[in-house]
C-alpha atoms as a PDB file:
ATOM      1  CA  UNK A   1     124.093  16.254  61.510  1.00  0.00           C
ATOM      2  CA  UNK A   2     127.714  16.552  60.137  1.00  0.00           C
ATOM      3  CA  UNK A   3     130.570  14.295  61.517  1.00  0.00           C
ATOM      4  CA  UNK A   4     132.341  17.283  62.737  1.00  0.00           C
ATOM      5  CA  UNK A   5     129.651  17.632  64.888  1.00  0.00           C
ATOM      6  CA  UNK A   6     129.097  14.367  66.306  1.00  0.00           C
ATOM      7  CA  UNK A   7     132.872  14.610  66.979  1.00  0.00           C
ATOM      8  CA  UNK A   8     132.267  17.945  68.843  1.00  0.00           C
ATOM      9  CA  UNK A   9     129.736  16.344  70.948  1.00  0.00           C
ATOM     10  CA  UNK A  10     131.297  13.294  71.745  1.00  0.00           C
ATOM     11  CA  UNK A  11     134.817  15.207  72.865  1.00  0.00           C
ATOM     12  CA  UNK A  12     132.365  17.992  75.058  1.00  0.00           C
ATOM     13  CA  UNK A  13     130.505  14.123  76.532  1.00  0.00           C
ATOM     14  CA  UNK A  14     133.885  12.516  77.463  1.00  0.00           C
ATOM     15  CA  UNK A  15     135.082  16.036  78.729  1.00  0.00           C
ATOM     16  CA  UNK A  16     132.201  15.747  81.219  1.00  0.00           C
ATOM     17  CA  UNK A  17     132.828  12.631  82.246  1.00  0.00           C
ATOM     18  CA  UNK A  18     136.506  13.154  82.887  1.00  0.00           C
ATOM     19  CA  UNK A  19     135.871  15.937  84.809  1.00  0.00           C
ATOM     20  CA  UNK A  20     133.429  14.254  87.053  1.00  0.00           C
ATOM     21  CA  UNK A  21     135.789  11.200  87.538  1.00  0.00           C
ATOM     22  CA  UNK A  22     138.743  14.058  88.596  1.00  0.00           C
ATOM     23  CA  UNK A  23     135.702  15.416  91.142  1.00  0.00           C
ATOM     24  CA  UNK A  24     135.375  11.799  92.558  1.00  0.00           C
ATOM     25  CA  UNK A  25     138.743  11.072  92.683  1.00  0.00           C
ATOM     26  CA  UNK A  26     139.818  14.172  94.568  1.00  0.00           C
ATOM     27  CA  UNK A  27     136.657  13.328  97.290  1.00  0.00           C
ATOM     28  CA  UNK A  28     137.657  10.030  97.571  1.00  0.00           C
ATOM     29  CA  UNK A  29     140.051   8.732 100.854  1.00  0.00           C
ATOM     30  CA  UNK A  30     143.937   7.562  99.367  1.00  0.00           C
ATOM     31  CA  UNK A  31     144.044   4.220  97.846  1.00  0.00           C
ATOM     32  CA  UNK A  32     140.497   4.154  97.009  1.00  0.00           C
ATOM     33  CA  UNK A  33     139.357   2.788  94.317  1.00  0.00           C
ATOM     34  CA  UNK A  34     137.085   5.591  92.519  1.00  0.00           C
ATOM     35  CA  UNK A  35     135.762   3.073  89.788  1.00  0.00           C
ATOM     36  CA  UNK A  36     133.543   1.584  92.361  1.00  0.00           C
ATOM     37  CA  UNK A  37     131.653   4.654  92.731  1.00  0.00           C
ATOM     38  CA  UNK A  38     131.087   5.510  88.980  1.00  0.00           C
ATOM     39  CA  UNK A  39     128.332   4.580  87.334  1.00  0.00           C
ATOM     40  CA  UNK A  40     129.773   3.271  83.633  1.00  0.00           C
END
């Protein structure tokens, strides 16, 4: 496996996650703290 593609999966792995942190955040009330429901 090349670097470039370690790279490429990482970046496509933290894309995920940031998307599914925007997903909780928009579900969750105002002022609530979203990092209590993620799973690090």
């Amino acid at each position: 496996m090349t670097v470039s593609e370690r790279t490429f999966e990482q970046r496509v792995y933290v894309g995920r996650r940031m998307r599914e942190m925007a997903n909780v955040m928009r579900r969750a009330p105002c002022g609530y703290s979203d990092a209590t429901t993620l799973p690090l």
